[in-house]
C-alpha atoms as a PDB file:
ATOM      1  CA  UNK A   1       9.655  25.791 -14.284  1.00  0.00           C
ATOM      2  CA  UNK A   2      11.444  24.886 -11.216  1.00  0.00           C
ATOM      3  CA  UNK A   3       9.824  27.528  -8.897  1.00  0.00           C
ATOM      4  CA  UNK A   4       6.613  25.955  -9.863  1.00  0.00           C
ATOM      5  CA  UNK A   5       7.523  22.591  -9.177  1.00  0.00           C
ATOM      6  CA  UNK A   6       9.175  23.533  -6.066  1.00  0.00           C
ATOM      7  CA  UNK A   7       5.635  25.440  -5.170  1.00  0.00           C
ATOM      8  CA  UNK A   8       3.821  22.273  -5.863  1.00  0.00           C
ATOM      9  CA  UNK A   9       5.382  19.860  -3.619  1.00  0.00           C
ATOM     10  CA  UNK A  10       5.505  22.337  -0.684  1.00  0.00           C
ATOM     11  CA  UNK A  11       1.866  22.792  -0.960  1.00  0.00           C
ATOM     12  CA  UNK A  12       0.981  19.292  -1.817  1.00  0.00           C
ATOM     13  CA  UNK A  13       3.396  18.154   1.719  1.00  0.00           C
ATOM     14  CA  UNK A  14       0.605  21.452   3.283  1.00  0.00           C
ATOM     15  CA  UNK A  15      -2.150  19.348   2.144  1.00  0.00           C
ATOM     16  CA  UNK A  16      -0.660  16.392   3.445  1.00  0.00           C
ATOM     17  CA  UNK A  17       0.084  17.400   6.678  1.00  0.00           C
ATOM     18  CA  UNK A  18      -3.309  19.177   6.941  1.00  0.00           C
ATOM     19  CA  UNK A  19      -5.463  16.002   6.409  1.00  0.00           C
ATOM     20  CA  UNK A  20      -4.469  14.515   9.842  1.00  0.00           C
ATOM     21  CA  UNK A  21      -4.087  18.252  11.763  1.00  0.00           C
ATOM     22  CA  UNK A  22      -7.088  17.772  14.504  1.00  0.00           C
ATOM     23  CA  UNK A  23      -6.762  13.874  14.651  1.00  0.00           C
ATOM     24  CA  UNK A  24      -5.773  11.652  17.450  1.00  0.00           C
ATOM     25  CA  UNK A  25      -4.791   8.439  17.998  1.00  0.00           C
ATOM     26  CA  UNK A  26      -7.990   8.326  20.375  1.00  0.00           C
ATOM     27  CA  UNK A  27     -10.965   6.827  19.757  1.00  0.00           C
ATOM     28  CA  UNK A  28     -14.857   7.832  21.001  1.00  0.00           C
ATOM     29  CA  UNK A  29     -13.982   5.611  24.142  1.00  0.00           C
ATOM     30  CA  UNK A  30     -10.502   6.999  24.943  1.00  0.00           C
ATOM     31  CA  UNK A  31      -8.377   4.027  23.914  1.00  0.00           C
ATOM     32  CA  UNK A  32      -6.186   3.890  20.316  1.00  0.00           C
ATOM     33  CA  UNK A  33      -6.098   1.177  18.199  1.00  0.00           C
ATOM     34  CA  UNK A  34      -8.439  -0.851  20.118  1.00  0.00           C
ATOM     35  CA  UNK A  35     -10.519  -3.924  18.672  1.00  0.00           C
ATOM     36  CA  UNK A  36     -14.209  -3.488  19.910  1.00  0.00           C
ATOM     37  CA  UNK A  37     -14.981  -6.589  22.131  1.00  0.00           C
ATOM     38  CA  UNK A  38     -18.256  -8.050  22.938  1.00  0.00           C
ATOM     39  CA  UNK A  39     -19.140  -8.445  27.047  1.00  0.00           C
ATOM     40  CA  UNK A  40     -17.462  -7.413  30.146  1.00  0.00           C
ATOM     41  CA  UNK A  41     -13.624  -6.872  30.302  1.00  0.00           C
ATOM     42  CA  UNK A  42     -10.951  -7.978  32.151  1.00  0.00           C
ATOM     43  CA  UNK A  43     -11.244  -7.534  35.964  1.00  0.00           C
ATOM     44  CA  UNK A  44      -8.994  -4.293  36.831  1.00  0.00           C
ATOM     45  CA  UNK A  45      -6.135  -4.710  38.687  1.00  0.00           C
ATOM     46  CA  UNK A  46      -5.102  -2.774  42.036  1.00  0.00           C
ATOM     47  CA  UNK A  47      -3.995   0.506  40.083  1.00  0.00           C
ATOM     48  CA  UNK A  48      -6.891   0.290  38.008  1.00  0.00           C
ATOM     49  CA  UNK A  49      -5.841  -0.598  34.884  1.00  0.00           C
ATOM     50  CA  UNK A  50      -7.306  -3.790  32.892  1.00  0.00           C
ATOM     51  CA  UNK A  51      -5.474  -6.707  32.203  1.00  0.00           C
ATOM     52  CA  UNK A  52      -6.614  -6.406  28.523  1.00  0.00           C
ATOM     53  CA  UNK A  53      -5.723  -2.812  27.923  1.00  0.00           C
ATOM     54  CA  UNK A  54      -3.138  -3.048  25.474  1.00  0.00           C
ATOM     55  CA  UNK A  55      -4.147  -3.170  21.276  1.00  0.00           C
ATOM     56  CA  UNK A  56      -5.389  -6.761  20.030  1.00  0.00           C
ATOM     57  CA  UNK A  57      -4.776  -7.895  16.853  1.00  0.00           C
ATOM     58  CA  UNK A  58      -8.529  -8.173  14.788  1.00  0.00           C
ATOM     59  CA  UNK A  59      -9.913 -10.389  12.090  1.00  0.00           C
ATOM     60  CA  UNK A  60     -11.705 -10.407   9.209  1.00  0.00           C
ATOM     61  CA  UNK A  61     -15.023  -9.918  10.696  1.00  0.00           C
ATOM     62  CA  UNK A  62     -14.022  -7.712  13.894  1.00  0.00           C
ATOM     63  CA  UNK A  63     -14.306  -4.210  14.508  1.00  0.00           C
ATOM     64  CA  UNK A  64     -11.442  -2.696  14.973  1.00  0.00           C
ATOM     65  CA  UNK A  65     -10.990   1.280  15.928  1.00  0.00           C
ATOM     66  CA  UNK A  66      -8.461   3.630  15.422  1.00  0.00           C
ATOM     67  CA  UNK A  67      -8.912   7.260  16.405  1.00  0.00           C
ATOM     68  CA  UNK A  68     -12.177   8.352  14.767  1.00  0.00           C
ATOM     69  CA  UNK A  69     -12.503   5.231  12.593  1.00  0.00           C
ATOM     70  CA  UNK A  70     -13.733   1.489  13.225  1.00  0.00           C
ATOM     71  CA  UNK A  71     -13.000  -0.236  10.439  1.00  0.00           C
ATOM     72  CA  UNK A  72     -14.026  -4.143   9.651  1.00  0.00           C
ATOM     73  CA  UNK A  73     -12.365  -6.100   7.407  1.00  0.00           C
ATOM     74  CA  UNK A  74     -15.100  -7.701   5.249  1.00  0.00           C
ATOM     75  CA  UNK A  75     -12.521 -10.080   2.443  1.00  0.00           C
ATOM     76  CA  UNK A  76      -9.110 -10.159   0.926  1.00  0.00           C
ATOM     77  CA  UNK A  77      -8.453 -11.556  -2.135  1.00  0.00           C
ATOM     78  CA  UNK A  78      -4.649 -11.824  -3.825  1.00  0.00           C
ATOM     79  CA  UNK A  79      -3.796 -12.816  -7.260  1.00  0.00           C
ATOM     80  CA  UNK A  80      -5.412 -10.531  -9.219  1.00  0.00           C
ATOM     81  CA  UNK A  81      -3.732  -9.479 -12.494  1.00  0.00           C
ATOM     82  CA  UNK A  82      -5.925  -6.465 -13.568  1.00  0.00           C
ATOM     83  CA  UNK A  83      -8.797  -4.078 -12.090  1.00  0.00           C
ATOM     84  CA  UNK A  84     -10.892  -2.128 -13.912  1.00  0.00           C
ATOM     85  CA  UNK A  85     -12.282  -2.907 -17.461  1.00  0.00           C
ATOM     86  CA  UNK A  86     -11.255  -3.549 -20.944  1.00  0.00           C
ATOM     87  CA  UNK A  87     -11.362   0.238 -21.391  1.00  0.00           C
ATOM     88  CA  UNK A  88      -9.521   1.791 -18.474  1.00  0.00           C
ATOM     89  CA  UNK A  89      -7.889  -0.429 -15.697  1.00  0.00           C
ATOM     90  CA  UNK A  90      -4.547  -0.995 -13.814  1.00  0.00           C
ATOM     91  CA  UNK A  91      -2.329  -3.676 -14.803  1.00  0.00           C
ATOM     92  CA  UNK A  92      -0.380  -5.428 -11.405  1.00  0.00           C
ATOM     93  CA  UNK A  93       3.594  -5.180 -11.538  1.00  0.00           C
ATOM     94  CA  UNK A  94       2.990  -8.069  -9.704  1.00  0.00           C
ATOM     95  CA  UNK A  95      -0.213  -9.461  -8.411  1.00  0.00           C
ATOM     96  CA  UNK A  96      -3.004  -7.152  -7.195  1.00  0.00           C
ATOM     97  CA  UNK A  97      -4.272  -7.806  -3.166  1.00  0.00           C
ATOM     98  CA  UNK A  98      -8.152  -6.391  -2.902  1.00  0.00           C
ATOM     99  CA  UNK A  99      -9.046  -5.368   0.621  1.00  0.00           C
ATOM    100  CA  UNK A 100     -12.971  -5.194   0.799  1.00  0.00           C
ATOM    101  CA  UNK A 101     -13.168  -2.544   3.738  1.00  0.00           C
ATOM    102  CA  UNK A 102     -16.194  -1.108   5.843  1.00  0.00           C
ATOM    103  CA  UNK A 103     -15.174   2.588   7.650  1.00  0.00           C
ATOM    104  CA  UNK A 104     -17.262   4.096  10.063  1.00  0.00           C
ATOM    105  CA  UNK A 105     -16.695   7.379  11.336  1.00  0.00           C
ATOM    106  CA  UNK A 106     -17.326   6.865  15.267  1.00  0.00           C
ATOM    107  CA  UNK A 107     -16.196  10.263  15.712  1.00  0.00           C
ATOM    108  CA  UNK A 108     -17.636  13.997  16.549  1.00  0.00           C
ATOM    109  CA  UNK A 109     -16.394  15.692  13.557  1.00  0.00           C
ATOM    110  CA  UNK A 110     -15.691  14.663   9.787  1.00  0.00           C
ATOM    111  CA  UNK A 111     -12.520  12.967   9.278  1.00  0.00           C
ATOM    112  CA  UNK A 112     -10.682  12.194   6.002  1.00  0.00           C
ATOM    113  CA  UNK A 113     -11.009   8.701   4.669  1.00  0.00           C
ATOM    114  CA  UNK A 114      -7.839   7.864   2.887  1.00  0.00           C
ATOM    115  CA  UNK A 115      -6.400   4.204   1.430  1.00  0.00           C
ATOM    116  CA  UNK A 116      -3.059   5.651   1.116  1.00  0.00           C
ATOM    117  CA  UNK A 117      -2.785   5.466   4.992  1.00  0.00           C
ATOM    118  CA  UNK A 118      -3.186   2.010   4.703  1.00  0.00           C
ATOM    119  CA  UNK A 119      -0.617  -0.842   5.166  1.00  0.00           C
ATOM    120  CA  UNK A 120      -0.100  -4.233   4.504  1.00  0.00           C
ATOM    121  CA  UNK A 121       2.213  -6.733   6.071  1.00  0.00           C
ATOM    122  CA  UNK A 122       3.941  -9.859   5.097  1.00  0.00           C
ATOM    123  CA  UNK A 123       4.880 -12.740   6.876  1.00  0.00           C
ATOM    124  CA  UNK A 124       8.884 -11.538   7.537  1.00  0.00           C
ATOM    125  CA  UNK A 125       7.669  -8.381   8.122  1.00  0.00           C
ATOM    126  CA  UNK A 126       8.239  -6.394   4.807  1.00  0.00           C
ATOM    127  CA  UNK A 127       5.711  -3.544   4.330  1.00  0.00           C
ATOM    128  CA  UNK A 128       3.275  -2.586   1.399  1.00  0.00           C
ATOM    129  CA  UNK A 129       1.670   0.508   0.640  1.00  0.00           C
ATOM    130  CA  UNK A 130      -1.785   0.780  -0.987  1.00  0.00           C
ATOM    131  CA  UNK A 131      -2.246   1.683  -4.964  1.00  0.00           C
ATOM    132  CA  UNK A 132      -4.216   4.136  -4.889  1.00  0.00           C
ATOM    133  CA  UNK A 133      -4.952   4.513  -8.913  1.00  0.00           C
ATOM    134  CA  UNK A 134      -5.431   0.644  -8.698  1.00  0.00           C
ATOM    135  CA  UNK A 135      -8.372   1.641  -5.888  1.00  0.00           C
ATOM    136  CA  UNK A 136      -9.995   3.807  -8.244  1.00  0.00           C
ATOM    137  CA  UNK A 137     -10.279   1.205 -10.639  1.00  0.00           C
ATOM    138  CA  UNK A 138     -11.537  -1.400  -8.280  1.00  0.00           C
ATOM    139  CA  UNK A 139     -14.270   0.851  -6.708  1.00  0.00           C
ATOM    140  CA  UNK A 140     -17.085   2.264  -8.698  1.00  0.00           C
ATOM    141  CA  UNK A 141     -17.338   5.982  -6.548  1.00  0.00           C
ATOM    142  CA  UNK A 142     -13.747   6.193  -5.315  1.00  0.00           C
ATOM    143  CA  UNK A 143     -14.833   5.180  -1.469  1.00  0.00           C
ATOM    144  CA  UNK A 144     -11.431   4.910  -0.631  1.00  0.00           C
ATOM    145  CA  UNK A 145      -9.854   8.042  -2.283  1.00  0.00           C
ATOM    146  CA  UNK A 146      -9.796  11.187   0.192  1.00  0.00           C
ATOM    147  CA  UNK A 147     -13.191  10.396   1.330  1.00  0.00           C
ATOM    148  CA  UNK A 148     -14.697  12.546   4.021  1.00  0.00           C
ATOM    149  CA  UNK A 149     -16.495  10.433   6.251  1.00  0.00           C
ATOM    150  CA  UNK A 150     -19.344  12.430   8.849  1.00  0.00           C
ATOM    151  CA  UNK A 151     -19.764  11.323  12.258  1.00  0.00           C
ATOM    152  CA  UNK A 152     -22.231   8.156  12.298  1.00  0.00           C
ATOM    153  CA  UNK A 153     -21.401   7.746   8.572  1.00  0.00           C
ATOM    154  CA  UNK A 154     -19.817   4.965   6.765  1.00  0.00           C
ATOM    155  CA  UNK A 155     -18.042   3.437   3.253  1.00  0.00           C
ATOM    156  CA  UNK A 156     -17.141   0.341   2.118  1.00  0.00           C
ATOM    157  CA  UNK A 157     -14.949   0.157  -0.348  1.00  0.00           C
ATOM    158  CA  UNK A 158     -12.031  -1.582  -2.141  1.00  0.00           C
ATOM    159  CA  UNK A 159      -7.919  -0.604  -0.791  1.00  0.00           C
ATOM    160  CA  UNK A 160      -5.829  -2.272  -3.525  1.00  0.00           C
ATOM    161  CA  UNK A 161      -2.306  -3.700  -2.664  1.00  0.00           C
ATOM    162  CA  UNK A 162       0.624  -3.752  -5.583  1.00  0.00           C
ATOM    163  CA  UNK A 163       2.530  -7.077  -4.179  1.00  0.00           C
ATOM    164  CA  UNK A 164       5.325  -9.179  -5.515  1.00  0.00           C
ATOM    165  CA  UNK A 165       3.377 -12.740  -6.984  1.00  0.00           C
ATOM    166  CA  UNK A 166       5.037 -15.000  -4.609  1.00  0.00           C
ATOM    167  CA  UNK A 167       3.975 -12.670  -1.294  1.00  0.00           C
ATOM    168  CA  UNK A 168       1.495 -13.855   0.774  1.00  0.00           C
ATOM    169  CA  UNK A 169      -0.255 -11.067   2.868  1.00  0.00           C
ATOM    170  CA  UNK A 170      -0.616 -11.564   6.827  1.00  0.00           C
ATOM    171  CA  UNK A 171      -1.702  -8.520   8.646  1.00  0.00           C
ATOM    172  CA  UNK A 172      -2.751  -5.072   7.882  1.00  0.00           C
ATOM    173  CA  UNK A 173      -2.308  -1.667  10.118  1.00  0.00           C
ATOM    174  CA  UNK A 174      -5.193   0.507   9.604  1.00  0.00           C
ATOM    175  CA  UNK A 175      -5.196   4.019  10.573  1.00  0.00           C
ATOM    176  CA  UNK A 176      -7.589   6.719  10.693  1.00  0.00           C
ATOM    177  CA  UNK A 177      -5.058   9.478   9.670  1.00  0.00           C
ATOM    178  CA  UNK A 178      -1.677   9.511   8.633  1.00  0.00           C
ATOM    179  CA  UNK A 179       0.008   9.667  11.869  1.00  0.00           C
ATOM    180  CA  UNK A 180      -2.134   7.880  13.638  1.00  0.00           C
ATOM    181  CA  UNK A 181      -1.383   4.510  16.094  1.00  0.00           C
ATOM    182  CA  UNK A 182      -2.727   2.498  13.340  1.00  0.00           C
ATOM    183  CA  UNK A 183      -4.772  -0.945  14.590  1.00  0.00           C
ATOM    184  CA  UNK A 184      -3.713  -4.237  13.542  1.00  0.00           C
ATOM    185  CA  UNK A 185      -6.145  -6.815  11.294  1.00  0.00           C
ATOM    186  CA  UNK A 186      -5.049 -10.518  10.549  1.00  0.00           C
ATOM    187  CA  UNK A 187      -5.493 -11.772   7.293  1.00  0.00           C
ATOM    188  CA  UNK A 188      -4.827 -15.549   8.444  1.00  0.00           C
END
């Protein structure tokens, strides 16, 4: 019995570590975690770089990319008790955060939708990881549950945060893979 749990983890860390092999923290135009803006950029400065290079912090609405990804926050709504039905559902240890989230692949190659990438922030800093049982409760085809995602493609679905009831959720890091740079969305 322990050989074949010991079997199991090492080839469910394989899987793991295969779902972001081929990734990069790049997106189509060359820049990670980068929040698509509308118009012309920042003048360049004498080495060339812009002025606006570095990551910006997106909001519900914006585009934001990560490596293969862009990603738009569409709602978030906290202080829900229970998703699913009266038959099957997930009860919140707390209070239940739903993240309505559009992912396109902006990519050249298929690339692994997952929620359990996904973080969420508080105010002081403390960080939440998704529920992913919750999330296939809340969405009707699993969208956000190991989805593969082809180039020009794209899901929206529901990521589903487990938080304490008096938390109040400020930002979330969205990444395209595992080890990815992650991009930043503000919930305020």
């Amino acid at each position: 019995m322990r050989k074949t749990t010991t079997v199991a983890l090492i080839a469910t860390a394989l899987v793991a570590l295969g779902c972001g092999a081929g990734s990069s923290d790049e997106s189509a135009d060359g820049k990670a975690g980068t929040v698509k803006a509308d118009g012309g950029g920042a003048k360049a400065d004498a080495g060339g770089a812009k002025a606006d290079d570095k990551p910006k912090t997106a909001k519900i609405g914006d585009p934001a990319r990560d490596g293969k990804f862009e990603f738009t926050v569409k709602s978030a709504k906290c202080g829900v008790a229970k998703v699913g039905n009266d038959m099957l559902g997930a009860k919140a240890q707390g209070q239940f955060c739903l993240v309505t989230i559009n992912v396109k692949n902006i990519g050249k190659k298929a690339q692994m939708f997952s929620d359990s990438s996904q973080k969420a922030y508080a105010a002081d800093g403390t960080e939440y990881s998704s529920d992913s049982s919750a999330s296939l409760y809340a969405n009707k085809n699993a969208e956000t549950f190991l989805n593969d995602i082809n180039p020009g493609n794209q899901i929206t679905g529901v990521v589903v945060f487990d938080i304490p009831k008096n938390v109040k959720l400020t930002k979330l890091k969205l990444h395209d893979s595992p080890f990815s740079g992650g991009v930043t969305v503000s919930l305020n």
